[in-house]
Protein backbone atom coordinates (compact mmCIF):
# COMPACT_ATOMS: atom_id res chain seq x y z
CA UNK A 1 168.56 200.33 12.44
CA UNK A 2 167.68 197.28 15.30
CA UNK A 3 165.58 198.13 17.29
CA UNK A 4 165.43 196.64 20.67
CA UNK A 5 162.96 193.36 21.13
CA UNK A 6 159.97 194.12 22.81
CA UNK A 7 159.74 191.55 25.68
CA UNK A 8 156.41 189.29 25.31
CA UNK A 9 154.11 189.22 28.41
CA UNK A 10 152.57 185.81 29.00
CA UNK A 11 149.30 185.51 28.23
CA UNK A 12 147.01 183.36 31.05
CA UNK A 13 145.59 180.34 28.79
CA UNK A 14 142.15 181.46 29.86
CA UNK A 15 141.83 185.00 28.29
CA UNK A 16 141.31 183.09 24.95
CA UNK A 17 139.30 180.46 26.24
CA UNK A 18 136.00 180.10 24.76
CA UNK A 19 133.49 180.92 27.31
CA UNK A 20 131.44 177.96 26.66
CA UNK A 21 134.58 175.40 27.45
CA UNK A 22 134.84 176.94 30.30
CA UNK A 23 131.97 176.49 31.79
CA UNK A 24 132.22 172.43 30.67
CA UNK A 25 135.30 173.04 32.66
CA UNK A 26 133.85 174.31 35.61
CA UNK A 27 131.03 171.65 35.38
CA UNK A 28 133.40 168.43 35.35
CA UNK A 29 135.44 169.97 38.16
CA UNK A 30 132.48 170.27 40.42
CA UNK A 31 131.65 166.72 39.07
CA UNK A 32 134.29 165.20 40.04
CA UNK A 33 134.03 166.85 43.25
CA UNK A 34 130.86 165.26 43.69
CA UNK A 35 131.57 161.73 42.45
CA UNK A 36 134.37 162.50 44.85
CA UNK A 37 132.40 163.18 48.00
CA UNK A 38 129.57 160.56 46.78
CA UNK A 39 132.12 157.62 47.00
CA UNK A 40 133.79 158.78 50.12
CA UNK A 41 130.10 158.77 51.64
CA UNK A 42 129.38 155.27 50.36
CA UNK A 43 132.54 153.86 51.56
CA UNK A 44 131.52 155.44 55.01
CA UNK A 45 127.41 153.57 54.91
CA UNK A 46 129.51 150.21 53.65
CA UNK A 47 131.88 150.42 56.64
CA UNK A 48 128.87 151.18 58.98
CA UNK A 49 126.94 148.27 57.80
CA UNK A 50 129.59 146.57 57.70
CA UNK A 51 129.81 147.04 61.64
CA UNK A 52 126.53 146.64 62.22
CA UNK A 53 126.45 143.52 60.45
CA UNK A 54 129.57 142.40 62.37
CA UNK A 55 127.59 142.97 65.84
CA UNK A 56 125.04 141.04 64.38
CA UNK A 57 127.17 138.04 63.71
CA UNK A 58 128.43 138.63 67.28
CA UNK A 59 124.76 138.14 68.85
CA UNK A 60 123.71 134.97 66.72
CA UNK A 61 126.74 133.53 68.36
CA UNK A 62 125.91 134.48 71.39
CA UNK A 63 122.11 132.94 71.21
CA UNK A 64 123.54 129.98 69.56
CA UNK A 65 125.54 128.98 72.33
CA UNK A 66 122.74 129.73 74.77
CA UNK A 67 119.92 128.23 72.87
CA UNK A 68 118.65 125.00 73.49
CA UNK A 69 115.82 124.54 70.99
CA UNK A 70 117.71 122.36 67.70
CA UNK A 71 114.89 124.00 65.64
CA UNK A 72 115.56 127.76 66.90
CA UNK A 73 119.55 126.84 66.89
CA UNK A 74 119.12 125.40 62.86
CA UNK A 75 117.65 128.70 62.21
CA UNK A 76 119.95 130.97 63.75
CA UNK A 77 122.67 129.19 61.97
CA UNK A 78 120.99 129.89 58.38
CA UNK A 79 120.61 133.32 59.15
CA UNK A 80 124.46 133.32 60.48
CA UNK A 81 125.38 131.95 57.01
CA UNK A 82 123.44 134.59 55.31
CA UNK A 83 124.88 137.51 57.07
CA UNK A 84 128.43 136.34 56.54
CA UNK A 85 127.68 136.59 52.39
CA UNK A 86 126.56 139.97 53.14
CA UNK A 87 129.54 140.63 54.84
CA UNK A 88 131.99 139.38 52.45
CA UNK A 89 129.71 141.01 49.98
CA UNK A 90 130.61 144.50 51.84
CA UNK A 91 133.97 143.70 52.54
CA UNK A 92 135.05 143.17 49.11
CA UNK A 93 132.29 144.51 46.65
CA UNK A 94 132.02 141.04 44.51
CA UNK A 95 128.28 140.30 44.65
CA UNK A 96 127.47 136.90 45.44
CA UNK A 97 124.80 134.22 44.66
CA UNK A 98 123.30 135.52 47.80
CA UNK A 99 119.33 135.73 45.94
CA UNK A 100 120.05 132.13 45.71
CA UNK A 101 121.04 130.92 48.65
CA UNK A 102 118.26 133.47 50.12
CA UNK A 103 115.88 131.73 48.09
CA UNK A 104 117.32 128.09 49.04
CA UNK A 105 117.21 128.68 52.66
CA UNK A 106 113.61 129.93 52.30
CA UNK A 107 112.94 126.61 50.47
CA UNK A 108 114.22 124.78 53.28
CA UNK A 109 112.15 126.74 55.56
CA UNK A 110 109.23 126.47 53.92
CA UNK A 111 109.42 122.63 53.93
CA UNK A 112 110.26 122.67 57.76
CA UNK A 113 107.01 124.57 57.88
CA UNK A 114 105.32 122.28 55.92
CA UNK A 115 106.88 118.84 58.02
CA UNK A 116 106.09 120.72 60.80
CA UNK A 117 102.50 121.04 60.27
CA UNK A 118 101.88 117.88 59.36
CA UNK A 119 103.54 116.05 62.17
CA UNK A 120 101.52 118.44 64.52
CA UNK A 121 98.80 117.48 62.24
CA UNK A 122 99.55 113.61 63.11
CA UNK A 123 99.63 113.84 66.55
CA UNK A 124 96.74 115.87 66.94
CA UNK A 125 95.42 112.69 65.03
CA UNK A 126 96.83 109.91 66.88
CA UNK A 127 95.65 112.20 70.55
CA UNK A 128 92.30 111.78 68.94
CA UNK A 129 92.52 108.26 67.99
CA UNK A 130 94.13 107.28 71.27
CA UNK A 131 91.36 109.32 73.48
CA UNK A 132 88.22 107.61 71.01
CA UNK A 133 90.31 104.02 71.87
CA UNK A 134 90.42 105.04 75.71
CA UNK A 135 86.79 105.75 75.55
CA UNK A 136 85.97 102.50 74.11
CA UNK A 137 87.89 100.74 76.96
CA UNK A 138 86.17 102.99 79.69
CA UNK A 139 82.88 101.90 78.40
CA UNK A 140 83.70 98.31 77.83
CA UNK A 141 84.98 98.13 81.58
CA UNK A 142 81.96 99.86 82.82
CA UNK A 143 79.67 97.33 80.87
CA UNK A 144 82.12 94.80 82.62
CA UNK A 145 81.51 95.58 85.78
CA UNK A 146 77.59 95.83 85.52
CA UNK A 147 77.73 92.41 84.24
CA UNK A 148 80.13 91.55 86.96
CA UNK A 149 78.37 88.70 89.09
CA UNK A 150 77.33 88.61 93.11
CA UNK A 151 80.26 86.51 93.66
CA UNK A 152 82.91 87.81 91.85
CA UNK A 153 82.07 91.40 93.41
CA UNK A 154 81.87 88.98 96.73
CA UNK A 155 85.16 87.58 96.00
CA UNK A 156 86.54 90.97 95.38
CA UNK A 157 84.64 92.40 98.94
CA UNK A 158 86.47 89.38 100.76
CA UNK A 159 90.32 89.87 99.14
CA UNK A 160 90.06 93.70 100.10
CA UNK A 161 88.62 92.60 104.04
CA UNK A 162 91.99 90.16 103.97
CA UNK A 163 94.08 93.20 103.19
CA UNK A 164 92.59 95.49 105.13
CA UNK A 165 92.76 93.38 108.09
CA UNK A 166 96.25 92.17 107.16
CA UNK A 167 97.05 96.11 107.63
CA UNK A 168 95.88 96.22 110.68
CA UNK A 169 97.59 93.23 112.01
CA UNK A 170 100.84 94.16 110.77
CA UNK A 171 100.27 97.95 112.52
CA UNK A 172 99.04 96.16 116.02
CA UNK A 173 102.61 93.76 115.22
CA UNK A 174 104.34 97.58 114.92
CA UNK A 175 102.79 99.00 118.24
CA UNK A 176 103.18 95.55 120.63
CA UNK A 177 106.97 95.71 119.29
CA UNK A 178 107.00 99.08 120.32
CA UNK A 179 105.32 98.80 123.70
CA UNK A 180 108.08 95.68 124.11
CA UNK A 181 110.89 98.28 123.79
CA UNK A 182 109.51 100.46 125.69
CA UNK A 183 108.68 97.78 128.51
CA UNK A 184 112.54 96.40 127.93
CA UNK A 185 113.94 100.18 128.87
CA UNK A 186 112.64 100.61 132.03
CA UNK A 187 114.02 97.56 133.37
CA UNK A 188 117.72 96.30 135.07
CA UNK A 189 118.67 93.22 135.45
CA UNK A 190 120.77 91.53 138.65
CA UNK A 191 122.37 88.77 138.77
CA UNK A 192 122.27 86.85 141.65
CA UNK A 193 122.61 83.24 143.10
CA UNK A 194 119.26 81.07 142.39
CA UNK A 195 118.79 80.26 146.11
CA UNK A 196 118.87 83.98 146.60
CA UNK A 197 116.34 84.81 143.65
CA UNK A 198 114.30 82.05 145.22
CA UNK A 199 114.34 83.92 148.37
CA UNK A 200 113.71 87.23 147.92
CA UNK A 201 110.82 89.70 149.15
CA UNK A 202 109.71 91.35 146.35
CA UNK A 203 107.31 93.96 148.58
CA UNK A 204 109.77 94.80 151.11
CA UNK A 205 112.59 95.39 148.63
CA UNK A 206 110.33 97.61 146.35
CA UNK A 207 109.75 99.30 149.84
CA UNK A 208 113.33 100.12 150.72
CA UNK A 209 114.40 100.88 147.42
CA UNK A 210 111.57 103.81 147.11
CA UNK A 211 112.34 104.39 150.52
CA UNK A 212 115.86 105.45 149.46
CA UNK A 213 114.80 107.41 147.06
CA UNK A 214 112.47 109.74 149.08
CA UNK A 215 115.11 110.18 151.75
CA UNK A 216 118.28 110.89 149.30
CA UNK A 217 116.80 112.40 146.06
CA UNK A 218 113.36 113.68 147.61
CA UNK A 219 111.16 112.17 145.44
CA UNK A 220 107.39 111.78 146.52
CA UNK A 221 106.60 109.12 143.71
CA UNK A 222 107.24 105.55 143.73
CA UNK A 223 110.33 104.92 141.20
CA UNK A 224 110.15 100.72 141.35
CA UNK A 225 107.09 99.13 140.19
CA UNK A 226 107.98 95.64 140.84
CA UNK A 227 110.84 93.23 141.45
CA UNK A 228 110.91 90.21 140.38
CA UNK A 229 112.71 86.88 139.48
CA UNK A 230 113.57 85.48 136.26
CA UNK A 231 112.54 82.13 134.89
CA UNK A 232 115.78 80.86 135.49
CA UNK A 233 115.99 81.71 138.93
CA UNK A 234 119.25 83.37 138.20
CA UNK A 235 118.71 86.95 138.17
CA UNK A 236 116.29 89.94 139.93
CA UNK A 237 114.45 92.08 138.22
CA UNK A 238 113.72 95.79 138.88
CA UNK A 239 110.69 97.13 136.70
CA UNK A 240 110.67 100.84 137.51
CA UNK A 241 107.37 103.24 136.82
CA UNK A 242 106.44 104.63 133.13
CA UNK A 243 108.15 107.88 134.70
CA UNK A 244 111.63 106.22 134.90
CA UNK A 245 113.90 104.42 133.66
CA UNK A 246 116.64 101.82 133.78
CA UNK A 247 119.32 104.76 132.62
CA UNK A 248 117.68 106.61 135.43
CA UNK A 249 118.52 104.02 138.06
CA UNK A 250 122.07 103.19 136.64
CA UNK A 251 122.78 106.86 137.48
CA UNK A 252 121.35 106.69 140.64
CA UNK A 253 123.26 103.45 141.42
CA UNK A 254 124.67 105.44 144.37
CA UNK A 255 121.33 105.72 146.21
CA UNK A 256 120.29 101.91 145.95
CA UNK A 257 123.62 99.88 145.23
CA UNK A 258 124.25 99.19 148.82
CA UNK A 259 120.87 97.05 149.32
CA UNK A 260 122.57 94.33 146.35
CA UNK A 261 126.19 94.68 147.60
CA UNK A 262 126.71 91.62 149.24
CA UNK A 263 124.31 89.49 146.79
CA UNK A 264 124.72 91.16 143.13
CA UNK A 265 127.45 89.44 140.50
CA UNK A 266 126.34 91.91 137.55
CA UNK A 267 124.01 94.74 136.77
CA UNK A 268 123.05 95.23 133.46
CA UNK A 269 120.32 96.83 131.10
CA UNK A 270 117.57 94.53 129.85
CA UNK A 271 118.57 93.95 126.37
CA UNK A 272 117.47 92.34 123.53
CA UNK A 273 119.40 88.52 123.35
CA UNK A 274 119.67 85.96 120.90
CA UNK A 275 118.32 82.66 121.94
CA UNK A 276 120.28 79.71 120.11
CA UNK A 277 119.54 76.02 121.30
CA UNK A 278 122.18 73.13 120.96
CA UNK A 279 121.05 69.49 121.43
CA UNK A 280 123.23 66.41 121.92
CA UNK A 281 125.09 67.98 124.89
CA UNK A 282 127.28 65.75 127.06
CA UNK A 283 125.28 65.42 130.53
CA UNK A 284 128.06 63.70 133.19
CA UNK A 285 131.23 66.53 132.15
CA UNK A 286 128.56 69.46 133.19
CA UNK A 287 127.06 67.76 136.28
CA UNK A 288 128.43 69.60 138.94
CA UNK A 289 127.24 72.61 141.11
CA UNK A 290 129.75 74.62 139.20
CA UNK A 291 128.99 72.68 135.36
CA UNK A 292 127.12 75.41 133.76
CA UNK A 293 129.44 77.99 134.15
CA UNK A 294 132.17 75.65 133.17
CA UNK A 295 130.18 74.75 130.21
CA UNK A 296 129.60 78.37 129.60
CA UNK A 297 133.83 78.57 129.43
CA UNK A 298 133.73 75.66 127.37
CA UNK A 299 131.99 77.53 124.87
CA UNK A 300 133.55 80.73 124.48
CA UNK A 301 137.19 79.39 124.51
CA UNK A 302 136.45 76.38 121.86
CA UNK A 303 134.13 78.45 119.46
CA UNK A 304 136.35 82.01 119.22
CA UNK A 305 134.00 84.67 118.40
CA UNK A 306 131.12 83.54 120.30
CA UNK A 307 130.24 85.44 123.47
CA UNK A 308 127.90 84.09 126.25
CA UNK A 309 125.66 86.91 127.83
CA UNK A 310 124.78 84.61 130.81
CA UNK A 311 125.58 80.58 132.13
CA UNK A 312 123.59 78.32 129.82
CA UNK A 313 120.38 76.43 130.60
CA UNK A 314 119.52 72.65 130.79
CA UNK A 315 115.98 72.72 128.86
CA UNK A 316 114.83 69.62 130.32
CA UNK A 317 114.66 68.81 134.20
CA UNK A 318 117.20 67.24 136.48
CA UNK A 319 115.01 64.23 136.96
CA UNK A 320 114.51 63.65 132.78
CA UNK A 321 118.23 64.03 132.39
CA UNK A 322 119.26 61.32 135.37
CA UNK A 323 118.34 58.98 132.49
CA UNK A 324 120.17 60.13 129.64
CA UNK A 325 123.79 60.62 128.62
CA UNK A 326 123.07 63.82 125.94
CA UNK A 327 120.86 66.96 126.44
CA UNK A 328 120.01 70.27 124.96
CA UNK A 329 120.81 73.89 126.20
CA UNK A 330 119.92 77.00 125.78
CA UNK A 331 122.24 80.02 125.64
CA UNK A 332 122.00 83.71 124.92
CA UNK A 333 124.91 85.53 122.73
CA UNK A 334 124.90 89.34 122.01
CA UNK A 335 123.91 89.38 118.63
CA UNK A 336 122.08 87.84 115.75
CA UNK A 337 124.87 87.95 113.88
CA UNK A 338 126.68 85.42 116.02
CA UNK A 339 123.58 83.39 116.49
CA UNK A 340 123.58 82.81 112.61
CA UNK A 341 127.49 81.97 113.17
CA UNK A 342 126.63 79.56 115.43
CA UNK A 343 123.68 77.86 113.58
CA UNK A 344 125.98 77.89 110.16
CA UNK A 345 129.00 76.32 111.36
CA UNK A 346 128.31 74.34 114.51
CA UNK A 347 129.47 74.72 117.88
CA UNK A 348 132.42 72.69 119.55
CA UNK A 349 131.66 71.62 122.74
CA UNK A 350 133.59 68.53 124.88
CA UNK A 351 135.53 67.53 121.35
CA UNK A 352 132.20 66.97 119.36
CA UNK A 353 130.74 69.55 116.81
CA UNK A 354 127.23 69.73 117.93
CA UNK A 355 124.12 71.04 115.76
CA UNK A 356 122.41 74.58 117.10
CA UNK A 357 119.17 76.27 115.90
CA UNK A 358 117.79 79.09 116.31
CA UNK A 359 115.00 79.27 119.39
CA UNK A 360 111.49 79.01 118.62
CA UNK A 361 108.43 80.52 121.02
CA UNK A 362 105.66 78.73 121.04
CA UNK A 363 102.60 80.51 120.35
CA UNK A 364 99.49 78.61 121.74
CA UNK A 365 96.67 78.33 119.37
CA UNK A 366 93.34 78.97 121.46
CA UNK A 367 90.80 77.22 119.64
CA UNK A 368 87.48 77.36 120.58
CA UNK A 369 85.99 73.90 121.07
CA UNK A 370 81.71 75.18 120.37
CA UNK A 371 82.30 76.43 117.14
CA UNK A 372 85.91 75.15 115.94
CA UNK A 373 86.92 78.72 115.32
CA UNK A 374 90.25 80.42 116.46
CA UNK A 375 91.62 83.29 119.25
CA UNK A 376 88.85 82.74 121.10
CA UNK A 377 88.15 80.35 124.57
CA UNK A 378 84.63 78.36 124.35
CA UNK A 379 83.78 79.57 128.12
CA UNK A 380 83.48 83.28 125.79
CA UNK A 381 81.69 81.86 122.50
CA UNK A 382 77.82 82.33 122.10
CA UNK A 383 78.10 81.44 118.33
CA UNK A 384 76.38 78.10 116.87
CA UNK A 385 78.03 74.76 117.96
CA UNK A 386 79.54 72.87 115.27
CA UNK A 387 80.76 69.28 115.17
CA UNK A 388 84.33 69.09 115.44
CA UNK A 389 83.98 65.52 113.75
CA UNK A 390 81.76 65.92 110.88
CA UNK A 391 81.47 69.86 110.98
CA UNK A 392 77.48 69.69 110.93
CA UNK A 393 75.57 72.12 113.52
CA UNK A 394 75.34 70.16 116.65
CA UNK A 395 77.89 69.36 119.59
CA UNK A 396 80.52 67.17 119.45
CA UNK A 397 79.23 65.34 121.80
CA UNK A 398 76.02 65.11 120.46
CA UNK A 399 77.79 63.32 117.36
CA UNK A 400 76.17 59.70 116.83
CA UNK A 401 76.91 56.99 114.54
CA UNK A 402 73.78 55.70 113.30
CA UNK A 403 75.57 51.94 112.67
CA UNK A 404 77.42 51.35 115.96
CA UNK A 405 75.48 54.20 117.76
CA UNK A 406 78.62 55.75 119.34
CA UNK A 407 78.57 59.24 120.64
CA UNK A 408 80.67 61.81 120.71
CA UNK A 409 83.88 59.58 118.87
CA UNK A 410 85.47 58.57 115.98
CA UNK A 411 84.71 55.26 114.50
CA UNK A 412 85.35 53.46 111.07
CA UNK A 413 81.93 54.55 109.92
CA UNK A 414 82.57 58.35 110.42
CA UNK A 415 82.94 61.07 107.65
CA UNK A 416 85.76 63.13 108.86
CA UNK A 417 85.31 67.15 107.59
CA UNK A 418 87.07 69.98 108.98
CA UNK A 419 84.20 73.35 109.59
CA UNK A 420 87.28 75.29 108.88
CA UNK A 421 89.16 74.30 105.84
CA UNK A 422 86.68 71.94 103.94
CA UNK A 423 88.80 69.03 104.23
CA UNK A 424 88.78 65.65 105.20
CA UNK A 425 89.66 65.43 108.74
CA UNK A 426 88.12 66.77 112.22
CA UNK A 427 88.78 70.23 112.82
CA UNK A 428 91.29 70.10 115.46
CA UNK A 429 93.85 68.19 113.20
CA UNK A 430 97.30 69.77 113.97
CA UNK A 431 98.09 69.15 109.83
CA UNK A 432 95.30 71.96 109.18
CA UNK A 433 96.11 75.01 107.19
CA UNK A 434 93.63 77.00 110.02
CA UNK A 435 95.99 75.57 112.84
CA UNK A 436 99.44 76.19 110.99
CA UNK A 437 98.56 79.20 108.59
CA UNK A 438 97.15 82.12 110.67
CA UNK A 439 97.11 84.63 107.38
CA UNK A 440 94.86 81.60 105.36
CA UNK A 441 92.97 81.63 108.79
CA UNK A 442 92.04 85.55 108.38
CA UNK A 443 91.38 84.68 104.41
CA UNK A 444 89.24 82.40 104.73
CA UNK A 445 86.94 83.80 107.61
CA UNK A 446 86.97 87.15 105.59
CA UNK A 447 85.47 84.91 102.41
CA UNK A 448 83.08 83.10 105.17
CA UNK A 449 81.88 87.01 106.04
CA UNK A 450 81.35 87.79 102.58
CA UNK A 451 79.00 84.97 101.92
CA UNK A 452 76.93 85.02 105.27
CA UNK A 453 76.42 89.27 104.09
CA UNK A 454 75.67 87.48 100.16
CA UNK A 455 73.09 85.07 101.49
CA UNK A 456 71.47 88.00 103.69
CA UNK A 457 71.15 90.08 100.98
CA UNK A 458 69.84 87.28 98.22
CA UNK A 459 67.12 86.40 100.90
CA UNK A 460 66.03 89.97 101.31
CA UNK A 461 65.84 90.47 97.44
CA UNK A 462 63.86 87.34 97.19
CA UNK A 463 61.17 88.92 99.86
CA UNK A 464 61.71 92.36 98.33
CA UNK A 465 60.61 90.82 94.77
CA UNK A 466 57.73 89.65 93.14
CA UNK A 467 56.96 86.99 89.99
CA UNK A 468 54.46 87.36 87.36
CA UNK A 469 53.33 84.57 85.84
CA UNK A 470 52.53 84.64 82.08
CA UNK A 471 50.20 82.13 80.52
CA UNK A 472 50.82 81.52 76.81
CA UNK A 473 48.54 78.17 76.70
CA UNK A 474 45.37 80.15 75.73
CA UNK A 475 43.67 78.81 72.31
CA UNK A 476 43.63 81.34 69.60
């Protein structure tokens, strides 16, 4: 008889599972869950370091483009090379020698240290040295100058007079140039004929020219100081009051014009002019009434460039020149700059290139005939009389010659000596550096000051002082 199959139920794989394996079971699982969760955490800290080592990198770069200091730069780059191990370290897990190249670049620090110290340790040194050295040269110098003599401190007194007084001649130089300019801007110039500048009534013109004034513009105070005639005889000059000016009577022209109308060929500031002589000029072609003006258009059309501010000037007199057959002239152009042209290249005047130079004021020397010295008049001097002959401390006059007995002269027994510069001749000679050299002038009577103050002072330490005498001859 079959009977039908029973049908099997499947049986879970657990129900026979020993108890104990399943528990291992359970244990791995939750292991693995762990190791699971414990890697997925350190992958999360690596990639957060690895971003904070990233904005790390990002700042050294930033100081190392803003620092300055090589030292502070060297260092951030070390460090930059350390933290880009440690980021490739993080980035792809294979550890590097990074111990070792910690340890190297501590190495090389340490040594940097190390120079460092001693080089600070050397200078601190040499500072010393140098500072004992300057010391020694402080007190050397000192001892110097207490052994320095009278006359070299004398010497030293006398250069610093000659300087100081060299100052203050170049500042009074500054101020009369200054006064000049000022002087030169309040006055006009007018040309006129010379018979009228010969003529004219300088009161009675100031008069009626302040007269105008008060009448037309109301003013109470006097606005022309003086009027007067050039050296020439060629122009007027109106010198107005510190108050006014020459601009202010060129604006005015309205109020005084009328007085010069008939008489007046130009009106004109009084400006600074370059003076330029020319010798060896052709007398009979420039004769004439009318010969300086044509020689003044002889000029300017054979020598282009050259621009006369006014008819030239005969320097000598009509009576010297009867005589002769060549003169020189003087004439003013409107520049330096074309008086240098003139001087370089020579001037063309009736078909002969003539030499010109530059005009020279003569400065009078006032000597003073008592005592030989400069810038003063005798009638003024109350100083000892010295011998302009022999330079001893008498008169001139009073100088004798004790073979021929002649006073007051030179003869072939005399001794010729200049009071001033020490040499041999009298002390008026016009080859003298006193006469020709005003700064050796000032020198020398600042060293002559010196040693009258030296021989004051010796003579009151030799009456301030007193000797004692020692005597070594007694017998023993």
């Amino acid at each position: 008889m079959n009977y039908p199959a029973t049908p099997r139920k499947r049986i879970p794989p657990d129900i026979f599972t020993d108890p104990m394996q399943l528990t291992l079971n359970k244990g791995k699982a939750a292991a693995n869950q762990a190791n699971q969760s414990g890697e997925y955490q350190k992958k999360q800290e690596i990639k957060k370091s690895t971003a904070n080592i990233i904005a790390i990198l990002k700042t050294i770069n930033i100081e190392l483009q803003n620092e300055q200091d090589q030292e502070i730069s060297s260092m951030l780059s070390q460090q930059k090379e350390i933290f880009n191990k440690i980021l490739v370290q993080k980035q792809t897990g294979q550890k590097c020698s990074f111990k070792n190249a910690e340890n190297k670049t501590m190495s090389q620090l340490q040594n940097k240290i190390e120079n460092l110290e001693k080089s600070v340790e050397n200078k601190f040194n040499s500072i010393l040295k140098s500072i004992e050295i300057q010391s020694q040269n402080q007190s050397q110098n000192q001892s110097q100058n207490q052994t320095k003599t009278y006359a070299q401190a004398a010497a030293t007194n006398a250069e610093e007079e000659y300087n100081l007084q060299k100052t203050k001649k170049q500042q009074k130089e500054q101020e009369k140039q200054k006064e000049k300019k000022e002087y030169r801007e309040r006055r006009l110039v007018i040309q006129v004929d010379k018979e009228i500048a010969k003529n004219i009534d300088s009161y009675t013109l100031r008069n009626q020219i302040n007269d105008r004034f008060f009448v037309k513009e109301n003013i109470n105070s006097p606005v022309i100081a003086t009027i007067t005639k050039s050296f020439t005889n060629q122009s007027i000059i109106l010198t107005t009051m510190p108050d006014f000016s020459a601009d202010f009577l060129l604006q005015k022209k309205i109020v005084w014009e009328d007085i010069f109308s008939n008489v007046a060929q130009k009106i004109e500031k009084d400006t600074h002019w370059s003076k330029v002589v020319i010798h060896g000029v052709p007398i009979r072609p420039f004769s004439m009434d009318e010969g300086l003006l044509l020689l003044k258009d002889e000029i300017e059309t054979f020598n282009p460039g050259l621009k006369l501010l006014k008819n030239p000037i005969w320097i000598s007199s009509q009576e010297n020149r009867q005589a002769k057959r060549h003169a020189s002239i003087l004439i003013a152009v409107e520049s330096a700059k074309q008086a240098e042209l003139a001087i370089e290249k020579r001037l063309c005047i009736a078909g002969n290139w003539l030499i010109a130079e530059k005009c020279k004021e003569n400065k009078i020397q006032i000597q003073c005939q008592n005592c030989q010295k400069y810038n003063h008049s005798t009638r003024n001097c109350f100083a000892q009389s010295v011998c302009q002959i022999c330079a001893k401390q008498h008169k001139t006059s009073q100088h004798k010659c004790n073979i021929c007995e002649v006073f007051g002269q030179i003869c072939p027994h005399s001794i010729l000596k200049c009071s001033n510069c020490g040499e041999d001749h009298k002390a008026n000679d016009s080859t003298c550096l006193f006469k020709t050299n005003p700064e050796k002038r000032s020198y020398k009577y600042a060293q002559n000051l010196q040693k009258s103050q030296q021989q004051e002072q010796q003579q009151q330490l030799s009456t301030n002082s007193f000797h004692v005498l020692i005597d070594n001859t007694q017998n023993h």
